[in-house]
N, C-alpha and C. Protein backbone atom coordinates (compact mmCIF):
# COMPACT_ATOMS: atom_id res chain seq x y z
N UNK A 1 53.43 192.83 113.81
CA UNK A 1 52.20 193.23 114.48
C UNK A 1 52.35 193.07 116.00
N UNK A 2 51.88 194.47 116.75
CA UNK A 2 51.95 194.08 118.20
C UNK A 2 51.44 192.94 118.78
N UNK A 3 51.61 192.55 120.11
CA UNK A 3 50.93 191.24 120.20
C UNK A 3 49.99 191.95 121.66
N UNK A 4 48.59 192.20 121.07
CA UNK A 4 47.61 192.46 121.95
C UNK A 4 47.74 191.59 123.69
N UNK A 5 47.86 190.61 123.47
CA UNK A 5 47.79 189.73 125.15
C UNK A 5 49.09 189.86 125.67
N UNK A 6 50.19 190.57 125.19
CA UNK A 6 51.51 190.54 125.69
C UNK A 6 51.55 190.78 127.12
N UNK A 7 50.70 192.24 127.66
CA UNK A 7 50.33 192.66 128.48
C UNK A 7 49.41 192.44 129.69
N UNK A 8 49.31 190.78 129.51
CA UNK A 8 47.78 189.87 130.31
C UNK A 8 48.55 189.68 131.36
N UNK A 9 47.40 189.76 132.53
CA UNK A 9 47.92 189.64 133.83
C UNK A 9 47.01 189.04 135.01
N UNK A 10 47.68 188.31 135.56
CA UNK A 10 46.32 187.46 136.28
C UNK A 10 45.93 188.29 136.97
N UNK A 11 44.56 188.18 137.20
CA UNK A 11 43.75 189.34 138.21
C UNK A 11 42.99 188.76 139.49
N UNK A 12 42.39 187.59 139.66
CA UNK A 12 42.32 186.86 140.51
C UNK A 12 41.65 185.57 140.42
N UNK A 13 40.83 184.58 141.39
CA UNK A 13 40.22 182.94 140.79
C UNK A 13 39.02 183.05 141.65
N UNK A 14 37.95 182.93 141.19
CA UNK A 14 36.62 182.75 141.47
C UNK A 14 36.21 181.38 141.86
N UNK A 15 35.47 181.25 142.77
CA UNK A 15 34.84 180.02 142.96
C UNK A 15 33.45 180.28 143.19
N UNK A 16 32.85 181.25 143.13
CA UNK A 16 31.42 181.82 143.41
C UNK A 16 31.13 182.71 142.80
N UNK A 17 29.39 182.06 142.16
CA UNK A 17 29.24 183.56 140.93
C UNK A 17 29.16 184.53 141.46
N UNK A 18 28.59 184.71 142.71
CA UNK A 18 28.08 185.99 143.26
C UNK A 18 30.21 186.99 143.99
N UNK A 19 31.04 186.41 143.48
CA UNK A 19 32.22 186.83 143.55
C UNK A 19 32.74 187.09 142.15
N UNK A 20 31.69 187.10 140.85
CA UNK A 20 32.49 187.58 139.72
C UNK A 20 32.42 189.11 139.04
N UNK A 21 33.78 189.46 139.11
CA UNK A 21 33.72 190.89 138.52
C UNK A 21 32.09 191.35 138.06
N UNK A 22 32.12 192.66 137.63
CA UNK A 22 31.09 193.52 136.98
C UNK A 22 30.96 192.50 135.85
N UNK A 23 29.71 192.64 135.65
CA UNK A 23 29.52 191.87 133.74
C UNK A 23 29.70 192.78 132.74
N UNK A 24 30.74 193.40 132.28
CA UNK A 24 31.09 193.59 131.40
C UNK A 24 32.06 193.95 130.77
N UNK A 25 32.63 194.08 129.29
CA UNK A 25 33.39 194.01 128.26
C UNK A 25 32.96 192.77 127.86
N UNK A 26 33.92 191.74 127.50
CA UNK A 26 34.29 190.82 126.75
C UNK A 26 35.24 190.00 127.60
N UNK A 27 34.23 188.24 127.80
CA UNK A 27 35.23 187.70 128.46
C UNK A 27 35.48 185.99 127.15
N UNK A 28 36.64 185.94 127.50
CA UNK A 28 37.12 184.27 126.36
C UNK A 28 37.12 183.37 127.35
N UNK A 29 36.25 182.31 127.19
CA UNK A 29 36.65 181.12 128.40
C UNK A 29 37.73 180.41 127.57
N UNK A 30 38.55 179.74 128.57
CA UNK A 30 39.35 178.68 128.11
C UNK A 30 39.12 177.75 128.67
N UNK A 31 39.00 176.41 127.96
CA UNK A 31 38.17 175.21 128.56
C UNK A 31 39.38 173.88 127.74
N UNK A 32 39.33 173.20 128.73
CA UNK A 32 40.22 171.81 127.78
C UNK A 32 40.37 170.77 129.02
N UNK A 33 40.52 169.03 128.66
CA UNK A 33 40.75 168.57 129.50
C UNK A 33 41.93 169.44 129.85
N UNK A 34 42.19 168.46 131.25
CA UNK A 34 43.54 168.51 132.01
C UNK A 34 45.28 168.31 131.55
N UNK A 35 45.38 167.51 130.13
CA UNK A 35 46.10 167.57 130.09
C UNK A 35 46.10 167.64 128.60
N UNK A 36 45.43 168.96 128.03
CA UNK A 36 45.47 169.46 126.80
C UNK A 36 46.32 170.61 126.28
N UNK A 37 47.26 171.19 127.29
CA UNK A 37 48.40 172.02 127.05
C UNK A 37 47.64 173.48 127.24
N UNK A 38 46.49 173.24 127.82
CA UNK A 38 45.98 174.84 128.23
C UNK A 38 46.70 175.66 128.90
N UNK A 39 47.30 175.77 129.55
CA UNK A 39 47.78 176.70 130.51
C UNK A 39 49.44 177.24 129.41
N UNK A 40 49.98 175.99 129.10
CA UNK A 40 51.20 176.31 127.87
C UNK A 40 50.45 177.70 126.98
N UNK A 41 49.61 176.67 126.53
CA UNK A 41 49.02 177.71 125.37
C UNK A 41 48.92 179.12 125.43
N UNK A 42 47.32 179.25 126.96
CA UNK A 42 47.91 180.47 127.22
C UNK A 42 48.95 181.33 127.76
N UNK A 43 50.22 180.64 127.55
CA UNK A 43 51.79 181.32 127.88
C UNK A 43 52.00 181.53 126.62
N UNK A 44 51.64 181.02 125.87
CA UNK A 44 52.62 181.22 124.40
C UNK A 44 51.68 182.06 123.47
N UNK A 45 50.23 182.28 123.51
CA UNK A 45 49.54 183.48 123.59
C UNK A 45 50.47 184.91 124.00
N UNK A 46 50.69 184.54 125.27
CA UNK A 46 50.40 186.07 125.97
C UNK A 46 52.06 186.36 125.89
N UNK A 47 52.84 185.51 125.38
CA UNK A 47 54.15 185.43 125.58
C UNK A 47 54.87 185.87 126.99
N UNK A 48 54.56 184.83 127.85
CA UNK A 48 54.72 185.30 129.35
C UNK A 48 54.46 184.20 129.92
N UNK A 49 55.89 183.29 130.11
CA UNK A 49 55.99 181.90 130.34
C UNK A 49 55.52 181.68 131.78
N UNK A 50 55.08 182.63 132.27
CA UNK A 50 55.15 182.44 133.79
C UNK A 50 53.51 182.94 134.02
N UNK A 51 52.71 182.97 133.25
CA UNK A 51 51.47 183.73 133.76
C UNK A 51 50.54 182.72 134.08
N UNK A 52 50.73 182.04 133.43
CA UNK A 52 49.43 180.68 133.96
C UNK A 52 51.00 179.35 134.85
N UNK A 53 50.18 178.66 135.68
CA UNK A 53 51.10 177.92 136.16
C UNK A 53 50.74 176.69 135.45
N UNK A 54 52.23 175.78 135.15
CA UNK A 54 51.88 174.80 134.43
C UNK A 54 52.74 173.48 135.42
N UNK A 55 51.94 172.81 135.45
CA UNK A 55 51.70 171.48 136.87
C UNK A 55 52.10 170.40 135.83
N UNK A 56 53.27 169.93 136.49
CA UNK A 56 52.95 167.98 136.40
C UNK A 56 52.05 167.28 136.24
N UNK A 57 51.13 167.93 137.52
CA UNK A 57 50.30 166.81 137.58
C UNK A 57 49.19 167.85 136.94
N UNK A 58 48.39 167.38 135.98
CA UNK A 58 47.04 167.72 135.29
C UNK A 58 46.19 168.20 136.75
N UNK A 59 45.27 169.08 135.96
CA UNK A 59 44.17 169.25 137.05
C UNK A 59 44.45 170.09 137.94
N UNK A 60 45.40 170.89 138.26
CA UNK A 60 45.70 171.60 139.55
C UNK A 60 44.87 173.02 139.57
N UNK A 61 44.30 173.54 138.65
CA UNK A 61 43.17 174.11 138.57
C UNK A 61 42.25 174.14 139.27
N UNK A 62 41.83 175.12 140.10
CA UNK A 62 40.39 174.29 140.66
C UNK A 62 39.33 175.66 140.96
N UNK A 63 39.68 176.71 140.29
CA UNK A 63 38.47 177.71 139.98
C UNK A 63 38.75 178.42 138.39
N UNK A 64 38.05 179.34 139.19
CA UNK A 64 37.93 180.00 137.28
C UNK A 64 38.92 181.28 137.37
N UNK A 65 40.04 181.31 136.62
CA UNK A 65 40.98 182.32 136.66
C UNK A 65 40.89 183.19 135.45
N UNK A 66 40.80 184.44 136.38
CA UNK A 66 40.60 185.60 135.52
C UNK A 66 41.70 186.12 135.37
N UNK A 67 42.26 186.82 133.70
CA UNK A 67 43.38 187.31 133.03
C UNK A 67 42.83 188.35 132.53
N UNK A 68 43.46 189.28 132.65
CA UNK A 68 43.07 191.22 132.04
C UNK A 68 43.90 190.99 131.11
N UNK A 69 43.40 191.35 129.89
CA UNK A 69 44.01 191.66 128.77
C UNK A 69 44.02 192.85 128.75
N UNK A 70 43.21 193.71 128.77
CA UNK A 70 43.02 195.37 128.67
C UNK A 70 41.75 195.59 129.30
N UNK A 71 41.10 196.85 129.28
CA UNK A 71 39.84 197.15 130.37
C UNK A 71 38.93 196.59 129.47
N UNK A 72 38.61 195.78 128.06
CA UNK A 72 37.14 195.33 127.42
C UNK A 72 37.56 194.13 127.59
N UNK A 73 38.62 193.37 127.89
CA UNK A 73 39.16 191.95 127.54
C UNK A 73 39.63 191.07 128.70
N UNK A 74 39.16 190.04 128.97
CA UNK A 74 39.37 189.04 129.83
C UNK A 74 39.77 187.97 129.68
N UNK A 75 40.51 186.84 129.89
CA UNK A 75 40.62 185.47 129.63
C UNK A 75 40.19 184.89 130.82
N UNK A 76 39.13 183.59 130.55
CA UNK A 76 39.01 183.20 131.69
C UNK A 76 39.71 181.76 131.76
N UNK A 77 40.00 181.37 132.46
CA UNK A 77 40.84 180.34 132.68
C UNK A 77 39.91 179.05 133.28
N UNK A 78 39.54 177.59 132.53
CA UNK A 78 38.56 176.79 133.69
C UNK A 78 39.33 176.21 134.63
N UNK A 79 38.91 175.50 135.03
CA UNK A 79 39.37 174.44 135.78
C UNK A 79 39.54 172.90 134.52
N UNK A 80 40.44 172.05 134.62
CA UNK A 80 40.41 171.11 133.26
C UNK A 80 39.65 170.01 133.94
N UNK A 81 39.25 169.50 132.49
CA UNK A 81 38.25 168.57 133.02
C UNK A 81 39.13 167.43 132.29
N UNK A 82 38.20 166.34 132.76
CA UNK A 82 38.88 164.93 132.46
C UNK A 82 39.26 164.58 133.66
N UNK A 83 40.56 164.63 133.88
CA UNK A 83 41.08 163.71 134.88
C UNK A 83 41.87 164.94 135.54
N UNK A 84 41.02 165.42 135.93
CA UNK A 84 41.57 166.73 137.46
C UNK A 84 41.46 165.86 138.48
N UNK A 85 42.23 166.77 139.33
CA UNK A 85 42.90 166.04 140.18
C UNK A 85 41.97 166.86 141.70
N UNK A 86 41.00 167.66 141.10
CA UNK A 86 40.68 168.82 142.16
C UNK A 86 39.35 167.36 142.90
N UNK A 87 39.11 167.69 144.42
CA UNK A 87 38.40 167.12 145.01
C UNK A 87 37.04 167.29 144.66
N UNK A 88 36.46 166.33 144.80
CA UNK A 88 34.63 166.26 144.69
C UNK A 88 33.87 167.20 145.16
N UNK A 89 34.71 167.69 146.02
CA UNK A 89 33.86 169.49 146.73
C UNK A 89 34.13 170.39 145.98
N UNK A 90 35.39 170.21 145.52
CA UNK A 90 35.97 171.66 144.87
C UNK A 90 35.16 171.34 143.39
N UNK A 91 35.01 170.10 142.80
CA UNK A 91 34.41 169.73 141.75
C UNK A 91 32.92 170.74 141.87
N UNK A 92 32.36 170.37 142.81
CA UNK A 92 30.86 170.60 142.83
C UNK A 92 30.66 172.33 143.15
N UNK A 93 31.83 172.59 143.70
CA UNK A 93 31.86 174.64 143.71
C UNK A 93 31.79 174.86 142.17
N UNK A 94 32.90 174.13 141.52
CA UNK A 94 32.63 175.22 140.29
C UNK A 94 32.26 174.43 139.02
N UNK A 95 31.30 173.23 139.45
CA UNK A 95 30.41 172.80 138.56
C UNK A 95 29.34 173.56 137.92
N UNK A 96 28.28 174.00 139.31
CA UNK A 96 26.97 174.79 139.50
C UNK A 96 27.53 176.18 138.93
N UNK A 97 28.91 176.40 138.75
CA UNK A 97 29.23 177.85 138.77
C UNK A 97 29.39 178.52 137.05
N UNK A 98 29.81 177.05 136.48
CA UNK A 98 30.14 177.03 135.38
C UNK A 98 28.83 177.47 134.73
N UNK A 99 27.95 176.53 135.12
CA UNK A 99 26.04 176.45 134.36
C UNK A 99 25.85 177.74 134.39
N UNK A 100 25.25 178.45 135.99
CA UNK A 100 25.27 180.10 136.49
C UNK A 100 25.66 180.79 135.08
N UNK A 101 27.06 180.48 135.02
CA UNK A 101 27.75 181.71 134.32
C UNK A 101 27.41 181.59 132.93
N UNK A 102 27.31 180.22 132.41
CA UNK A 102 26.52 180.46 130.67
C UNK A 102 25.35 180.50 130.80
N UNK A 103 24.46 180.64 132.12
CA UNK A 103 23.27 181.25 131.68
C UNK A 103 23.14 182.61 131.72
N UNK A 104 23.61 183.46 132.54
CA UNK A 104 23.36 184.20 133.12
C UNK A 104 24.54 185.80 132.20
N UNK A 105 25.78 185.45 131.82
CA UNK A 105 26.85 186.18 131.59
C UNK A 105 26.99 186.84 130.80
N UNK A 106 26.40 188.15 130.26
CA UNK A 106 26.30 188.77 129.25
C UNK A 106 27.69 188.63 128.41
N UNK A 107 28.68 189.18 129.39
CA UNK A 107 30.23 189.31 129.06
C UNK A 107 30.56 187.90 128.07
N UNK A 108 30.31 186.64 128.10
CA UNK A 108 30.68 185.34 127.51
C UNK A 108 30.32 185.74 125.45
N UNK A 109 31.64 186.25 125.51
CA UNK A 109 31.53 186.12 124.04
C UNK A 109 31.57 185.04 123.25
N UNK A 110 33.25 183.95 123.65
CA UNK A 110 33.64 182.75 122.93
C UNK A 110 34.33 181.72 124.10
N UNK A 111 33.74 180.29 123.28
CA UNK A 111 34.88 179.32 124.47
C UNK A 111 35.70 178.91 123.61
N UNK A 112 36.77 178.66 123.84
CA UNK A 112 38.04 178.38 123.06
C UNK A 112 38.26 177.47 123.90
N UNK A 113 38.24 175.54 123.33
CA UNK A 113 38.21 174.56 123.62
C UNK A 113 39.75 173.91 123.32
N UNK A 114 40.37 173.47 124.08
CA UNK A 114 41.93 172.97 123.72
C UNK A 114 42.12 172.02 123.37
N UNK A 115 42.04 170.77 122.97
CA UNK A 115 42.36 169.59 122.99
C UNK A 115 43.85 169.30 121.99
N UNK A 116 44.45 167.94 122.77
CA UNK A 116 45.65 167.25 122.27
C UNK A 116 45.07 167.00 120.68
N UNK A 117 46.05 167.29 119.45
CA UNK A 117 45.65 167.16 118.76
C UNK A 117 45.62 165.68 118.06
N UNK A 118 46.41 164.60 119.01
CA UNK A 118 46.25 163.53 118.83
C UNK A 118 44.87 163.25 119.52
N UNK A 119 43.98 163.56 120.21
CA UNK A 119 43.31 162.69 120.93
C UNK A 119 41.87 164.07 120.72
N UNK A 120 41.72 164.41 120.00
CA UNK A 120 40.65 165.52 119.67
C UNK A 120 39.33 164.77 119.94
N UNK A 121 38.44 165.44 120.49
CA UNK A 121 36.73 165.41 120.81
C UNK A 121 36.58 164.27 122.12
N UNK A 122 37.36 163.98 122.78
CA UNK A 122 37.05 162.95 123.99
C UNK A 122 35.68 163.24 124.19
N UNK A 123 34.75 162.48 125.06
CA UNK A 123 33.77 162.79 125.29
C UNK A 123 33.31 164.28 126.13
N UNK A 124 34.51 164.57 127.13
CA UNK A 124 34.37 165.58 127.93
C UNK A 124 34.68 166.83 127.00
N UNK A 125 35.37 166.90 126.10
CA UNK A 125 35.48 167.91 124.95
C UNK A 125 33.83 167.87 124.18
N UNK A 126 33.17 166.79 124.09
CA UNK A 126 31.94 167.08 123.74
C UNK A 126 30.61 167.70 124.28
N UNK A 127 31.06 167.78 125.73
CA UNK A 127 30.09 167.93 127.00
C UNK A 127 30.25 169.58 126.52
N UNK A 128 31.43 170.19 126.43
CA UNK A 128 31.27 171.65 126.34
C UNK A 128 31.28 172.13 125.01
N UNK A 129 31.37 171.13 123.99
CA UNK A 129 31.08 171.48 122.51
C UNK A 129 29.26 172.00 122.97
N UNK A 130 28.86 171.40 123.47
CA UNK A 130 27.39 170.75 123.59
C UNK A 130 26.91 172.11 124.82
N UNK A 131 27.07 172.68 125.74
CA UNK A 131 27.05 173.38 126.23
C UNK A 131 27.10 175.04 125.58
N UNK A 132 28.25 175.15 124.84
CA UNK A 132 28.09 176.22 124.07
C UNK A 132 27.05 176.60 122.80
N UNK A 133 26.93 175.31 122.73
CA UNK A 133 25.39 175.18 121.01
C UNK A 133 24.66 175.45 122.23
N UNK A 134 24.18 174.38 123.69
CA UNK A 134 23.11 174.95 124.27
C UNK A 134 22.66 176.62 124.48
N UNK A 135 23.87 177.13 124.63
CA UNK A 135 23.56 178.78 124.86
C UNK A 135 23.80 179.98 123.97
N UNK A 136 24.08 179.07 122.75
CA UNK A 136 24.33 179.73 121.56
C UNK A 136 25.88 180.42 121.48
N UNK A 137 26.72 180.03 122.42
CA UNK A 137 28.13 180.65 122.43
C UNK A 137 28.84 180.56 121.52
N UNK A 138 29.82 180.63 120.22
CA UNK A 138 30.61 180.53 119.89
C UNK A 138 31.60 179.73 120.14
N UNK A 139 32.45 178.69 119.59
CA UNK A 139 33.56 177.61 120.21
C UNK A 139 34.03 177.95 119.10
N UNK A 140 35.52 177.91 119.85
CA UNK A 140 37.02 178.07 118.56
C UNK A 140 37.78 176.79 119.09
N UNK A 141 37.92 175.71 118.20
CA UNK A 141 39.04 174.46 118.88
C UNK A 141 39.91 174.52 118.48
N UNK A 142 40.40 174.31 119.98
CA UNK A 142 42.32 174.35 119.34
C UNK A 142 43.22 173.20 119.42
N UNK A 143 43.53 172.99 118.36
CA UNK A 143 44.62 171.50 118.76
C UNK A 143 45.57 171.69 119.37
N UNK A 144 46.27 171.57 120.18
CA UNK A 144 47.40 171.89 120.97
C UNK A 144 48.38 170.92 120.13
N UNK A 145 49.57 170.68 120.89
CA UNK A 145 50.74 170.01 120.76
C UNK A 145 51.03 169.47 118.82
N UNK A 146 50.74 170.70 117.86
CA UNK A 146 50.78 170.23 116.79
C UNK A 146 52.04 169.92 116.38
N UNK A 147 53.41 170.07 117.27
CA UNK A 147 54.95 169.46 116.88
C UNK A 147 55.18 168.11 117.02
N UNK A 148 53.85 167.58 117.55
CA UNK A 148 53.79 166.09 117.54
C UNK A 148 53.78 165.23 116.55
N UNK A 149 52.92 166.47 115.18
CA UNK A 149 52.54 165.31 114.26
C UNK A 149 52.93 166.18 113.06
N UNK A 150 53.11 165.10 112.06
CA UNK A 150 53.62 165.85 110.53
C UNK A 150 52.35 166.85 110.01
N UNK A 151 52.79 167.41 109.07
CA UNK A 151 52.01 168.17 108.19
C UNK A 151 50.17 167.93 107.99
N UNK A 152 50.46 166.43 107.58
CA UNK A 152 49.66 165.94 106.79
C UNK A 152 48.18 165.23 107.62
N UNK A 153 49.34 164.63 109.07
CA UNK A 153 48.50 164.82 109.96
C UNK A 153 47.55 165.57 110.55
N UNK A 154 48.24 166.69 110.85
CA UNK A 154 47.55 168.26 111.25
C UNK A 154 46.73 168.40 110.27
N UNK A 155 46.94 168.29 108.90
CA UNK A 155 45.55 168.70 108.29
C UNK A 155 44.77 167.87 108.58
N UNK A 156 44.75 166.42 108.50
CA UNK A 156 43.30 165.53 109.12
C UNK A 156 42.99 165.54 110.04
N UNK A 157 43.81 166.19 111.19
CA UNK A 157 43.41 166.12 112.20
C UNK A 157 41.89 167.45 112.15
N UNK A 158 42.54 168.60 111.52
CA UNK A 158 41.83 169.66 111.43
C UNK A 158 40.06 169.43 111.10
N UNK A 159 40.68 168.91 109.88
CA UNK A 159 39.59 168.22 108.85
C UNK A 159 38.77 167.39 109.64
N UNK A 160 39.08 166.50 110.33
CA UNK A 160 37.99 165.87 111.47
C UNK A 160 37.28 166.56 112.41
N UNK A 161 37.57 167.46 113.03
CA UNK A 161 37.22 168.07 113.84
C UNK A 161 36.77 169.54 113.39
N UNK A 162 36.65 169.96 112.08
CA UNK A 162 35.54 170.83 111.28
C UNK A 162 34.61 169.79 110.95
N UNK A 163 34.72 168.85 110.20
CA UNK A 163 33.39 167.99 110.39
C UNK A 163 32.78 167.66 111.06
N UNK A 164 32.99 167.36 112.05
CA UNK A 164 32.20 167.33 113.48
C UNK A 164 31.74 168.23 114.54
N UNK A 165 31.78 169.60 114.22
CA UNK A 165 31.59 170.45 114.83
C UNK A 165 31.32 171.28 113.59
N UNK A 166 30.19 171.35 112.45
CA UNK A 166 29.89 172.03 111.59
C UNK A 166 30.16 173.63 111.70
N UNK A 167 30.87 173.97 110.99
CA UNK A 167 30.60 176.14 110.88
C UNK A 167 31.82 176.03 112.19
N UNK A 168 32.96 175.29 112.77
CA UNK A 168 33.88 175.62 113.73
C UNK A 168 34.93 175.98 112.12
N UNK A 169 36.05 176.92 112.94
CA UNK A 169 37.32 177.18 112.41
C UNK A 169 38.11 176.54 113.09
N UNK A 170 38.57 175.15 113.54
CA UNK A 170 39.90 174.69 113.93
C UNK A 170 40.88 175.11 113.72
N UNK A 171 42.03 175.60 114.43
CA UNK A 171 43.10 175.93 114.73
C UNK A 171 44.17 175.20 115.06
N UNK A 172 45.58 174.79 114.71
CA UNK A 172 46.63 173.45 115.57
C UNK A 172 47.55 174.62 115.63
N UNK A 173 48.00 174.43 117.04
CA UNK A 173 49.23 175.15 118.02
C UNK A 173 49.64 174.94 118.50
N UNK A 174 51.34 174.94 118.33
CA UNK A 174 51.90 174.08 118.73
C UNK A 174 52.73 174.95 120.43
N UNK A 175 52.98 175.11 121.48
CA UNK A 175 53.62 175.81 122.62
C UNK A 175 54.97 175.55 122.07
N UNK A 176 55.49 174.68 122.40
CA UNK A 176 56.91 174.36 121.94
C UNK A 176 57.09 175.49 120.69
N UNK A 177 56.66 175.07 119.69
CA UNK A 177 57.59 175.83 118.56
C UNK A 177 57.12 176.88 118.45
N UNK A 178 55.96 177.73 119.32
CA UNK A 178 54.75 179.46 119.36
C UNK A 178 54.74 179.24 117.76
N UNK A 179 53.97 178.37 117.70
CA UNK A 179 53.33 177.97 115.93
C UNK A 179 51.65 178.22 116.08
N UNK A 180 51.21 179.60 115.24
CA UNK A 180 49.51 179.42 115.22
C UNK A 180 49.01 180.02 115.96
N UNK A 181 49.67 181.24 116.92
CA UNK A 181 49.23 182.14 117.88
C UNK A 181 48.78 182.87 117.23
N UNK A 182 49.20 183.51 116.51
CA UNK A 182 49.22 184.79 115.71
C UNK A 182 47.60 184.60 114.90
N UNK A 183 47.11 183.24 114.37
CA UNK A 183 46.05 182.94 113.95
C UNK A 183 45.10 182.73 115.22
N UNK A 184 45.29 182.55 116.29
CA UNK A 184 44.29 182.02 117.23
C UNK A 184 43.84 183.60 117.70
N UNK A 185 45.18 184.46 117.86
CA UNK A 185 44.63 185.87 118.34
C UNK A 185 43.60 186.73 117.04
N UNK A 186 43.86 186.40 116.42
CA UNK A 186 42.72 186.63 115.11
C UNK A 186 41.30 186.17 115.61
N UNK A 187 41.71 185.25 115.50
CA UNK A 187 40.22 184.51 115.68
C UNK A 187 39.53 185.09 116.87
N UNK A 188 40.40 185.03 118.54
CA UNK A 188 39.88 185.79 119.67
C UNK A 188 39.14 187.44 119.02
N UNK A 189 40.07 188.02 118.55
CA UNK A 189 39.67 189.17 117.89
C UNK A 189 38.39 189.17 117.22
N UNK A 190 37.61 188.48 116.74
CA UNK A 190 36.93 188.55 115.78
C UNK A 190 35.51 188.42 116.49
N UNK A 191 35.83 188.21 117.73
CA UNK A 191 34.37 188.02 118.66
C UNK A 191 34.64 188.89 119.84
N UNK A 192 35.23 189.96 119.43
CA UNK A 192 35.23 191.15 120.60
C UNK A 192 35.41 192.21 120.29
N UNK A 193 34.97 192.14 118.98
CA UNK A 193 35.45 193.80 117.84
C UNK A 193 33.63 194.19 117.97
């Protein structure tokens, strides 16, 4: 099967709503702390090791990056939360910007939430669990780094984090081994058809 995001290409980084594209098609936020393998992920998505930059240091993020998938399809890229490294100003640009945009964003189909699959639901993973029920959005969680843990793990890990987030489909993906893409692009698919 072709791989729809093969073709994603960064398009530019917002720090002001009144600077975001037209509202419309279909946009995917990507949201995860800082050092939840977001930016990997979306490389091993789009198979294009070089499209998101991936930092040492967590946090180097510090607006909202927009990815063209095709003319209905967007990825948006956050800024990571947790322990970013971005300053208290740059914090507070695209705090207010974040709110703006789930109130306001027709385009916001799904947030696709990343977390380590050892360390799933931190509190700041709950802030935007909690954000998306506020506006009725859709959340797809993704465990990242699933070459970490055996089999058996990954399923409880899964299993915890469908229980706690009732009616979610959890997902574990691993970057290293491009394990579970092929299911996550499903899932993207399924809220932009």
């Amino acid at each position: 099967m072709k791989n729809l995001f093969k073709n994603t290409e960064f398009v530019f980084g917002v720090t002001d709503y009144k600077k975001l594209p037209e509202d419309t098609g279909y946009e995917i936020l990507l949201a995860g702390r800082s050092n939840a393998g977001k930016s990997s992920a979306l490389n091993a998505l789009t198979e294009n090791k070089k499209l998101a930059r991936i930092s040492k240091t967590p946090g180097r993020t510090t607006e909202i990056n927009f990815f063209k998938v095709n003319d209905d399809l967007m990825l948006l890229d956050l800024p990571g939360y947790g322990f970013a490294k971005s300053s208290k100003a740059k914090k507070k640009d695209w705090g207010p910007l974040l709110g703006e945009y789930f109130q306001k964003r027709e385009a916001l189909a799904a947030v696709i939430i990343f977390m380590d699959i050892r360390h799933p639901l931190k509190e700041s993973d709950w802030e935007m669990v909690h954000l998306c029920s506020n506006f009725n959005v859709p959340c797809i969680p993704v465990l990242t780094k699933s070459d970490k843990l055996s089999n058996n793990n990954i399923a409880k890990a899964i299993n915890f984090v469908k229980d706690k987030i009732p009616g979610s489909v959890p997902l574990a993906v691993s970057s290293k081994d491009i394990n579970g893409f092929d299911k996550l692009s499903k899932q993207i698919l399924k809220f932009v058809e």
